[in-house]
Protein backbone atom coordinates (compact mmCIF):
# COMPACT_ATOMS: atom_id res chain seq x y z
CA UNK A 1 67.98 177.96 104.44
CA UNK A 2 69.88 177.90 107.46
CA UNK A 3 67.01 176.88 109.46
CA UNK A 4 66.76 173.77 107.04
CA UNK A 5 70.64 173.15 107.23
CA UNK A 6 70.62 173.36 111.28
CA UNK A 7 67.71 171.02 111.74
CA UNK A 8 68.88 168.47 108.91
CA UNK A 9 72.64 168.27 110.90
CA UNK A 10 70.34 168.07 114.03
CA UNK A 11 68.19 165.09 112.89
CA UNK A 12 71.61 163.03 111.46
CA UNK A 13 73.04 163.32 114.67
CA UNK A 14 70.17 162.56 116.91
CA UNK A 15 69.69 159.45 114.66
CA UNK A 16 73.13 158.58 115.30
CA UNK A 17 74.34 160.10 118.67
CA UNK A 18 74.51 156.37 120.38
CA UNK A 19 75.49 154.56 117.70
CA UNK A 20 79.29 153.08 117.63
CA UNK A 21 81.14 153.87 115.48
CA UNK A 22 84.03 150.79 114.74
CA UNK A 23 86.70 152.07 112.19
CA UNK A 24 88.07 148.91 110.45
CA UNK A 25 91.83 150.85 110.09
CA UNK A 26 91.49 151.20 113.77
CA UNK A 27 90.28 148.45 115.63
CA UNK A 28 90.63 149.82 118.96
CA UNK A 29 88.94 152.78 118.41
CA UNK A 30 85.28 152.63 119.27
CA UNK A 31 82.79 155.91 119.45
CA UNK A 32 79.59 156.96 118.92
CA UNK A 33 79.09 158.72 115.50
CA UNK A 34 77.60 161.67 118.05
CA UNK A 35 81.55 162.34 118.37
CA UNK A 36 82.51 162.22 114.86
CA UNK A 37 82.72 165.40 112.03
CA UNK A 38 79.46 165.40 110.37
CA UNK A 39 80.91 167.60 106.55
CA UNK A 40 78.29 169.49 104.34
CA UNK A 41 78.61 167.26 100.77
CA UNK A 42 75.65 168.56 98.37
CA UNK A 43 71.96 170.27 98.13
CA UNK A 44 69.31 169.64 95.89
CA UNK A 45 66.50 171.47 95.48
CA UNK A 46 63.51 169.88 92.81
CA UNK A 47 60.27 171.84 93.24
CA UNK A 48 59.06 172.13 96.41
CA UNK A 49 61.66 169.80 98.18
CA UNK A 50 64.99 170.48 99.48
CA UNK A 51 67.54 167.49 99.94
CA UNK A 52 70.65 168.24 102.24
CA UNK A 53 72.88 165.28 102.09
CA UNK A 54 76.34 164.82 104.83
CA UNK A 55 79.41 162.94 105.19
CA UNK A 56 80.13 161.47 108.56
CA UNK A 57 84.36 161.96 108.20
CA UNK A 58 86.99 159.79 110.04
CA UNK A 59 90.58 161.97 109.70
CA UNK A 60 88.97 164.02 106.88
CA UNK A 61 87.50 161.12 104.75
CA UNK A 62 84.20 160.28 104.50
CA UNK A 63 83.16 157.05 105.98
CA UNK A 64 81.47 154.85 103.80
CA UNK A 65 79.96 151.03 104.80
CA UNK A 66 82.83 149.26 103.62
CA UNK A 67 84.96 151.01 106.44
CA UNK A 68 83.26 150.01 109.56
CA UNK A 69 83.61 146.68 111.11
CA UNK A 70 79.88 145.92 110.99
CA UNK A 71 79.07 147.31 107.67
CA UNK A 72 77.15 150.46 108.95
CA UNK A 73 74.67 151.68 106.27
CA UNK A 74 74.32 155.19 107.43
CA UNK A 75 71.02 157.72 106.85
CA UNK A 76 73.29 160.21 106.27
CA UNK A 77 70.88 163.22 104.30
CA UNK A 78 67.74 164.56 105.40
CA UNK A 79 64.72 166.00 102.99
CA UNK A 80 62.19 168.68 103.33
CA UNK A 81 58.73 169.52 101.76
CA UNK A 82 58.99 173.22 102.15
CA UNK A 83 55.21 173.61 102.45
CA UNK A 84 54.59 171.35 104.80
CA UNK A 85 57.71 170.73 106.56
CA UNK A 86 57.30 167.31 106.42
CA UNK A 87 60.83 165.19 106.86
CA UNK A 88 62.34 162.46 105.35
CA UNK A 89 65.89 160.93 105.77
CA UNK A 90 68.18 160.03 102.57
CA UNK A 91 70.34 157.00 102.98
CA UNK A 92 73.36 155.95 100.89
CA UNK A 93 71.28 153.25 99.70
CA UNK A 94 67.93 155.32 98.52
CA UNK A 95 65.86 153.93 100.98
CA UNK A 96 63.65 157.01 102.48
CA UNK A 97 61.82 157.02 105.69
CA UNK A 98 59.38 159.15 106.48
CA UNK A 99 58.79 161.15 109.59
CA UNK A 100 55.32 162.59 110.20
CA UNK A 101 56.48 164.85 113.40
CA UNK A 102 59.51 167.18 112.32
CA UNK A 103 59.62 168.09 116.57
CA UNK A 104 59.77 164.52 118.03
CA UNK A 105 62.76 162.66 118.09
């Protein structure tokens, strides 16, 4: 399980490493979400598939669209078919994407 948790935190932040970050309660702060707290907030495991979903956190909250100055809908779990390995990435708003090579970026 701790190979699945590693590579899931991984994959979020390789998605995101670039990205800015623009907190709306501070509007001179800019950084990439590669420099912000990525917390642990659930698992769920159905069959043969293991969901591992994450808050990205700004001073201990978790950040949600609403608090970014360009509305950032963030990808913010990641999904495995244990058999295959295959992954797929949760976002907030249940749109999955599917990645054929776990190893590529």
């Amino acid at each position: 399980m701790q190979d699945l948790y590693d590579s899931a935190v991984w994959q979020i932040y390789t998605r995101y490493c670039d990205v800015p970050y623009k907190s709306k309660s501070d509007s001179l702060l800019i950084k990439s979400f590669g420099e912000i707290n990525l917390r642990f907030a659930n698992m769920t495991v159905t069959n043969d598939t293991v969901a591992l979903n994450f808050d990205f956190t700004d001073i201990g909250e978790p950040i949600l669209p609403s608090m970014t100055r360009d509305n950032r809908q963030l990808a913010s779990g990641v999904g495995f078919d244990i058999k295959t390995r295959k992954i797929f990435i949760i976002s907030s708003n249940t749109i999955i994407i599917y990645k054929n090579n776990p190893e590529s970026r």
